[in-house]
N, C-alpha and C. Protein backbone atom coordinates (compact mmCIF):
# COMPACT_ATOMS: atom_id res chain seq x y z
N UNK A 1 24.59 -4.65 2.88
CA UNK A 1 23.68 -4.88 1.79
C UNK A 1 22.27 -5.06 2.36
N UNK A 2 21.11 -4.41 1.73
CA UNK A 2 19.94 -4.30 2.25
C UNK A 2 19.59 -6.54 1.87
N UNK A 3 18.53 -6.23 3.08
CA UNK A 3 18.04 -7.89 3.11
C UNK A 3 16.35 -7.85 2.54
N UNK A 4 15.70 -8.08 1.88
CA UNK A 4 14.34 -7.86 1.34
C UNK A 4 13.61 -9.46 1.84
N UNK A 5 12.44 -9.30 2.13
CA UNK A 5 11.59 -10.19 2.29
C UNK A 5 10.31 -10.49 1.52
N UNK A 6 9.85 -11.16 1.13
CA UNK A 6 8.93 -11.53 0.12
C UNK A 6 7.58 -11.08 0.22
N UNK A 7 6.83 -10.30 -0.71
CA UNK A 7 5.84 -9.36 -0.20
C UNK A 7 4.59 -9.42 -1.42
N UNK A 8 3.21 -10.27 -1.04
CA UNK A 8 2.43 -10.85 -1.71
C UNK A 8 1.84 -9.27 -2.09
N UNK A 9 1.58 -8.08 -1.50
CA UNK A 9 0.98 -7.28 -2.19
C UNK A 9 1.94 -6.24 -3.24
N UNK A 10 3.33 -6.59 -2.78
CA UNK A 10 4.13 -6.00 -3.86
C UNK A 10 3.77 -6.51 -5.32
N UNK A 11 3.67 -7.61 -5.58
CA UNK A 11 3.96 -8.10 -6.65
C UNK A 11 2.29 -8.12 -7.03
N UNK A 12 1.33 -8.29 -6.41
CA UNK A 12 -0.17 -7.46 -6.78
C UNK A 12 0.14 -6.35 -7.55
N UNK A 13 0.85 -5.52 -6.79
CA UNK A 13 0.74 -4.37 -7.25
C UNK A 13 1.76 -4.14 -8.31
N UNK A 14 2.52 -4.46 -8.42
CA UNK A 14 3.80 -4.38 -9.80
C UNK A 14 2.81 -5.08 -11.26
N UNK A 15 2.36 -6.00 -10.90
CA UNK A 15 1.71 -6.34 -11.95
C UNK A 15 0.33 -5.95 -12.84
N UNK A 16 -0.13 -5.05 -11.79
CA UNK A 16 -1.78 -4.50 -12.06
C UNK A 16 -1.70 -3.34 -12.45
N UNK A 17 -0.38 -2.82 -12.34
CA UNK A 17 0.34 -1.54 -12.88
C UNK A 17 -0.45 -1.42 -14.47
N UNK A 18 -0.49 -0.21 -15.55
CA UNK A 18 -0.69 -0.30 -16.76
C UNK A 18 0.75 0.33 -16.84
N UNK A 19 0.91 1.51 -16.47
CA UNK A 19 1.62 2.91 -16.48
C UNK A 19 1.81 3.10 -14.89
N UNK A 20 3.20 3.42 -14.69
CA UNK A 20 3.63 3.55 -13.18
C UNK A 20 3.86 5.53 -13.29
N UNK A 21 3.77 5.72 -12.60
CA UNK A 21 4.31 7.52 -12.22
C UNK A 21 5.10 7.79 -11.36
N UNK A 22 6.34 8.02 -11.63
CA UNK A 22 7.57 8.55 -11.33
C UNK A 22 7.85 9.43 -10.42
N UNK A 23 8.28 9.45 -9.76
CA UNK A 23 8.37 10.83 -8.71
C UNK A 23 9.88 11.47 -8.61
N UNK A 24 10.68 12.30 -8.51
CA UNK A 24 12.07 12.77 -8.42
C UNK A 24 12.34 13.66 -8.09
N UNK A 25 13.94 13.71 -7.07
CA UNK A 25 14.16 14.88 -6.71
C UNK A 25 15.84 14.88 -7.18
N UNK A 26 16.08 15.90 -7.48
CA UNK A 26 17.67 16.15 -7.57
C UNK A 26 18.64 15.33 -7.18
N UNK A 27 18.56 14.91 -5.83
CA UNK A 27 19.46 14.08 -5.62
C UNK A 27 19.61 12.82 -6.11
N UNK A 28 17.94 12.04 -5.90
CA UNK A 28 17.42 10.74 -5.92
C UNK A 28 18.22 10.71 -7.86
N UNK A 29 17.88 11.35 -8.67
CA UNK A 29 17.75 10.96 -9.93
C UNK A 29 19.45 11.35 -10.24
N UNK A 30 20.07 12.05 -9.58
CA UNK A 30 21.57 12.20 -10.03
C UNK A 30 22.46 10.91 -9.30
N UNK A 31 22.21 10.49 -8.22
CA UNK A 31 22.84 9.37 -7.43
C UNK A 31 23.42 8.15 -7.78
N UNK A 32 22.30 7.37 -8.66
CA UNK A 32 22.34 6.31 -9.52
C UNK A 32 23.65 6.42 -10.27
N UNK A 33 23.43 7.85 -11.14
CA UNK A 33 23.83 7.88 -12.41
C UNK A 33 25.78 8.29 -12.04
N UNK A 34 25.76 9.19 -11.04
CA UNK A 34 26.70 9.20 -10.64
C UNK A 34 27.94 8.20 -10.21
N UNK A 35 26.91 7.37 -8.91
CA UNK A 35 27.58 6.05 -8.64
C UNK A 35 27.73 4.60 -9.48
N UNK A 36 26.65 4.40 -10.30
CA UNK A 36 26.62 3.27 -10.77
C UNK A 36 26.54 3.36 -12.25
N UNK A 37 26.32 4.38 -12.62
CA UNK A 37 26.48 4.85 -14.20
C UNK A 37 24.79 4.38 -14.87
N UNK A 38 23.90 4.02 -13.96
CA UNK A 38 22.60 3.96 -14.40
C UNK A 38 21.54 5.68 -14.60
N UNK A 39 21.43 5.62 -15.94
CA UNK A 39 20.09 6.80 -15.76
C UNK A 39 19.06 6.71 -15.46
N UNK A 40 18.32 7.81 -15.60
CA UNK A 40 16.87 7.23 -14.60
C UNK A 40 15.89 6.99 -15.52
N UNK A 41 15.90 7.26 -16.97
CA UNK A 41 15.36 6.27 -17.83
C UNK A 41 15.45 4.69 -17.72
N UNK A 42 16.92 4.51 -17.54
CA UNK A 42 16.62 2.90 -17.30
C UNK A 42 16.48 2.30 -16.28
N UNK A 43 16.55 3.36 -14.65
CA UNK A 43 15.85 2.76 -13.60
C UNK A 43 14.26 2.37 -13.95
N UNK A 44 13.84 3.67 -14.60
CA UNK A 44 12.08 3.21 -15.19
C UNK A 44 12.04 2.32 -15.63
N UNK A 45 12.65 1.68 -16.69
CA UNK A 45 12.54 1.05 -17.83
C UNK A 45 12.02 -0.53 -17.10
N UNK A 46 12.76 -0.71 -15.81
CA UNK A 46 12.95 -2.45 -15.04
C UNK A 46 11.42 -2.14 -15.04
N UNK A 47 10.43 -1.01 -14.38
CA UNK A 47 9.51 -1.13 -14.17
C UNK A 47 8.02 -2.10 -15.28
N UNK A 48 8.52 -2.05 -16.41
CA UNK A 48 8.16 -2.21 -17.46
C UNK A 48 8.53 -3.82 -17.91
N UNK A 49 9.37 -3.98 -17.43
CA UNK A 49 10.36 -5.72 -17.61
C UNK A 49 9.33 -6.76 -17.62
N UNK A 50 8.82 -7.82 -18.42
CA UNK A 50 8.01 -8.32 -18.32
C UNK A 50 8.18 -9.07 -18.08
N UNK A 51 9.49 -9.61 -17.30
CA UNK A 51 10.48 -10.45 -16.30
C UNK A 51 10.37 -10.34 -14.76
N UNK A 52 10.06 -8.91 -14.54
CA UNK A 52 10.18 -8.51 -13.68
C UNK A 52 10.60 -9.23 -12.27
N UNK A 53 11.40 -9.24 -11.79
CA UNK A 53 11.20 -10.38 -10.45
C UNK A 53 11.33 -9.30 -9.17
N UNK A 54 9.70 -9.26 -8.33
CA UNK A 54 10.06 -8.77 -6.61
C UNK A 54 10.48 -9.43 -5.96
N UNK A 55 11.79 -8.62 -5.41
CA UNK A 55 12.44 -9.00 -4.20
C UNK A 55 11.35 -8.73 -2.97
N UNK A 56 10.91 -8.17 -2.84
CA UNK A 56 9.57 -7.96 -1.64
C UNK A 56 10.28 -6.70 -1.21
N UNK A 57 9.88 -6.12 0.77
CA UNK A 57 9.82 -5.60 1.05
C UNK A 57 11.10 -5.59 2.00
N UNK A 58 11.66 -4.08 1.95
CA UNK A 58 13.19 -4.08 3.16
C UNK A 58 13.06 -4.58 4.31
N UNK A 59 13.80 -5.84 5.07
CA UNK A 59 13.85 -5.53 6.30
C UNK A 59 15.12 -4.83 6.99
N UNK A 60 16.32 -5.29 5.99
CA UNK A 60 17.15 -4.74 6.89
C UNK A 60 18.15 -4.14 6.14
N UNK A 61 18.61 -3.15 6.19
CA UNK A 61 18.78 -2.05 7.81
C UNK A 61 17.49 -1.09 7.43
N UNK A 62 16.82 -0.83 9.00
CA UNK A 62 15.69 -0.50 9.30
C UNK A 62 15.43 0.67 8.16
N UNK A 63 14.53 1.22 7.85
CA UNK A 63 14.36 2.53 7.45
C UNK A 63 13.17 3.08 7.70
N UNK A 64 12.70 4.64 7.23
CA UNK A 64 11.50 4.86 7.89
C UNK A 64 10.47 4.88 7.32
N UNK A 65 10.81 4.47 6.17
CA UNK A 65 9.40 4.33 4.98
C UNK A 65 9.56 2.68 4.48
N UNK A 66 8.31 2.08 4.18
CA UNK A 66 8.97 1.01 3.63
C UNK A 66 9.59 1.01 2.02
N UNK A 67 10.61 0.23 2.33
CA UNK A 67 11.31 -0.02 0.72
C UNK A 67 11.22 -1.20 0.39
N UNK A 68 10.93 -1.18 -1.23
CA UNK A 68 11.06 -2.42 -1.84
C UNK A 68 11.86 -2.75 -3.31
N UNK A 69 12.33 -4.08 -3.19
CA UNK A 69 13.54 -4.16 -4.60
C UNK A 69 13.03 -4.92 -5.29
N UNK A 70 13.71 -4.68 -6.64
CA UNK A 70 12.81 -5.35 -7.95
C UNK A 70 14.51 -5.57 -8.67
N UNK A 71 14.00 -7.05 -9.45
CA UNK A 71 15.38 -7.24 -10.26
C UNK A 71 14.87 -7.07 -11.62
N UNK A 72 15.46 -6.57 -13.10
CA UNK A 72 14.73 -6.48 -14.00
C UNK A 72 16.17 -6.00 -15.29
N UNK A 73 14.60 -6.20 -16.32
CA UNK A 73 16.10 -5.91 -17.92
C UNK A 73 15.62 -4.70 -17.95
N UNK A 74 16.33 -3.72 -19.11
CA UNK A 74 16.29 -2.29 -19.22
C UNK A 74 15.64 -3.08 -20.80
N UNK A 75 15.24 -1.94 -21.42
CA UNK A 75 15.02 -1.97 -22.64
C UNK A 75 16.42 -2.62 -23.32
N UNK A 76 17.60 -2.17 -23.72
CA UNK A 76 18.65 -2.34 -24.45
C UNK A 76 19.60 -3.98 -23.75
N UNK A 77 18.62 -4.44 -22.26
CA UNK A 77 19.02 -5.81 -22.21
C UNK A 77 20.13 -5.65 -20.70
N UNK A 78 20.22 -4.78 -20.51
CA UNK A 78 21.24 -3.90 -18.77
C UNK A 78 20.18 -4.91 -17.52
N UNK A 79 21.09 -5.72 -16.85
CA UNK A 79 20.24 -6.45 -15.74
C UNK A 79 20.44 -5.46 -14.24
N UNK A 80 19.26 -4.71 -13.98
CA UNK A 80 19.57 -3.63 -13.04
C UNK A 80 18.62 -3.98 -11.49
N UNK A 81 19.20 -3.84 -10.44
CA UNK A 81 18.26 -4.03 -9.21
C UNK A 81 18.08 -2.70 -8.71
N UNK A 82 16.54 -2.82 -8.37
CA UNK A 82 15.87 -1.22 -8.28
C UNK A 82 15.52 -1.19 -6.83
N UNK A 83 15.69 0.09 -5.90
CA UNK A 83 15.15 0.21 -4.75
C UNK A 83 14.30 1.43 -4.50
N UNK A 84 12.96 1.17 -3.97
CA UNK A 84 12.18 2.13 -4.30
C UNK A 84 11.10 2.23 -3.35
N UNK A 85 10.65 3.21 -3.28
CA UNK A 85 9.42 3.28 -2.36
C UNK A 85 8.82 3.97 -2.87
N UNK A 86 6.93 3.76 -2.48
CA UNK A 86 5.90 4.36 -2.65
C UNK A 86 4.93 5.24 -2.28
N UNK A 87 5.15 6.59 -2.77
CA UNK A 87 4.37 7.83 -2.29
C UNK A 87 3.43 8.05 -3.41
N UNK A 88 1.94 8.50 -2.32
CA UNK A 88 0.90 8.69 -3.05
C UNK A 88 0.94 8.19 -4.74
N UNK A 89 0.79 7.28 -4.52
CA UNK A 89 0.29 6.59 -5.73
C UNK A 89 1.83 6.27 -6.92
N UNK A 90 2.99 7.58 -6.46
CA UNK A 90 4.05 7.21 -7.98
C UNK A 90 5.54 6.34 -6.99
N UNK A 91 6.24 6.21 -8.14
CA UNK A 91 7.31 5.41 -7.57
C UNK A 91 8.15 6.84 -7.13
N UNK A 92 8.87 6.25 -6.57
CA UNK A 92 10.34 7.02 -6.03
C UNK A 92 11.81 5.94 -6.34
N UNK A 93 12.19 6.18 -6.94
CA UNK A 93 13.34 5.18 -6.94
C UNK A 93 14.39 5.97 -6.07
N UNK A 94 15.03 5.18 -5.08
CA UNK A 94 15.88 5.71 -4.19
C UNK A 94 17.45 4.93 -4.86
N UNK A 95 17.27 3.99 -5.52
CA UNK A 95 18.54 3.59 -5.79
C UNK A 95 18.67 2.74 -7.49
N UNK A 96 19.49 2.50 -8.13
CA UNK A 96 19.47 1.62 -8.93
C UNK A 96 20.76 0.99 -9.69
N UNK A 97 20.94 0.13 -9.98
CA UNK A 97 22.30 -0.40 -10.05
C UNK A 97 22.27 -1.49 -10.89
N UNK A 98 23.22 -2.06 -11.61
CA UNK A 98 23.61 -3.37 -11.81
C UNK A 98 23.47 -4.11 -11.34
N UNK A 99 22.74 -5.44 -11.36
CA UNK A 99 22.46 -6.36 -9.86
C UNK A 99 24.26 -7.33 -10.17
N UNK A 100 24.20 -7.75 -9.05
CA UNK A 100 25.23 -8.28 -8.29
C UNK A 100 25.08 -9.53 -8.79
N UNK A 101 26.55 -10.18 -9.29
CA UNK A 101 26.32 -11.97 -9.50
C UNK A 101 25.15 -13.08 -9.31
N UNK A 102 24.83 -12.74 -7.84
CA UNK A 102 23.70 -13.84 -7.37
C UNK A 102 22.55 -13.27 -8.01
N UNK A 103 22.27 -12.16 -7.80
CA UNK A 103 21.04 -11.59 -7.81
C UNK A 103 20.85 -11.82 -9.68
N UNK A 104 21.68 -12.23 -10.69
CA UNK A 104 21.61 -12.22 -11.89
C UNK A 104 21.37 -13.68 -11.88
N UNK A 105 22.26 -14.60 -11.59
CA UNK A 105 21.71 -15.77 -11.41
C UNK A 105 20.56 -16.08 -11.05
N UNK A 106 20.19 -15.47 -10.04
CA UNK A 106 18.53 -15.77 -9.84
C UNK A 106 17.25 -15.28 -10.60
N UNK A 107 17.60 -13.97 -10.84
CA UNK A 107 16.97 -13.54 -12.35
C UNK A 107 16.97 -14.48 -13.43
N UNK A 108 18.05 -15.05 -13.78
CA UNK A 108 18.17 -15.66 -15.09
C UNK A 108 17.37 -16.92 -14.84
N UNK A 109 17.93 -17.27 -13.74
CA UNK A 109 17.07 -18.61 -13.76
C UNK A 109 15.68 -18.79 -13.33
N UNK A 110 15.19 -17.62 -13.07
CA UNK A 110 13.44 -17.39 -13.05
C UNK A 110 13.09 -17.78 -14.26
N UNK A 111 13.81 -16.72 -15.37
CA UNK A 111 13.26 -16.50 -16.52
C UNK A 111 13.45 -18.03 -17.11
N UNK A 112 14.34 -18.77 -17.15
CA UNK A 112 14.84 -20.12 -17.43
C UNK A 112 13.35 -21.06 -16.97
N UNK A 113 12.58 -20.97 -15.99
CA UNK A 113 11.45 -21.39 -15.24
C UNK A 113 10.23 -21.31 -16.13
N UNK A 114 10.05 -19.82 -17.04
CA UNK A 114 9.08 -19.73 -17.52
C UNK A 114 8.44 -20.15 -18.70
């Protein structure tokens, strides 16, 4: 399981967002949907979450671009964790899924915070 570290210009930047721009390739956008039964409408959608919680930036296992995870609701209320990296200016979502027990607990109880 990837390990993320906390990343002050991620969350600059998630938030200063108006409109994010999407980027996709064949594989990236069939993967999700295949493995985890998420489409790539509602990988977008976390982007938009006005919940939003950054996980920060990947450290581990290494990769060669940096990646970063976001926990978030879909429009219809789906609690999904997003992995993604940033080229010229749009997102790339490399992964997206259902978040995992903890990772919902900690979501929930952000939002519980606010």
């Amino acid at each position: 399981m990837a390990k993320f570290e906390f990343s002050g210009w991620l969350v600059r930047w998630l938030f200063a967002q108006v409109v994010f721009q999407f980027q996709w390739d064949s594989g990236n956008s069939e993967k999700s949907r295949k493995k985890h039964s998420v489409e790539t409408s509602e990988a977008e959608e976390v982007f938009y979450d006005e919940a939003i919680f950054p996980l920060g930036v990947q450290t581990a296992p290494a990769v060669d671009e940096p990646r970063f995870g976001i926990l978030g609701r879909t429009y219809s209320g789906r609690n999904l964790h997003v992995a993604f990296t940033v080229r010229d200016g749009c997102v790339r979502i490399i992964s997206a899924r259902p978040m995992h027990r903890k990772e919902k607990l900690s979501y929930e109880q952000t939002l519980r915070q606010e």
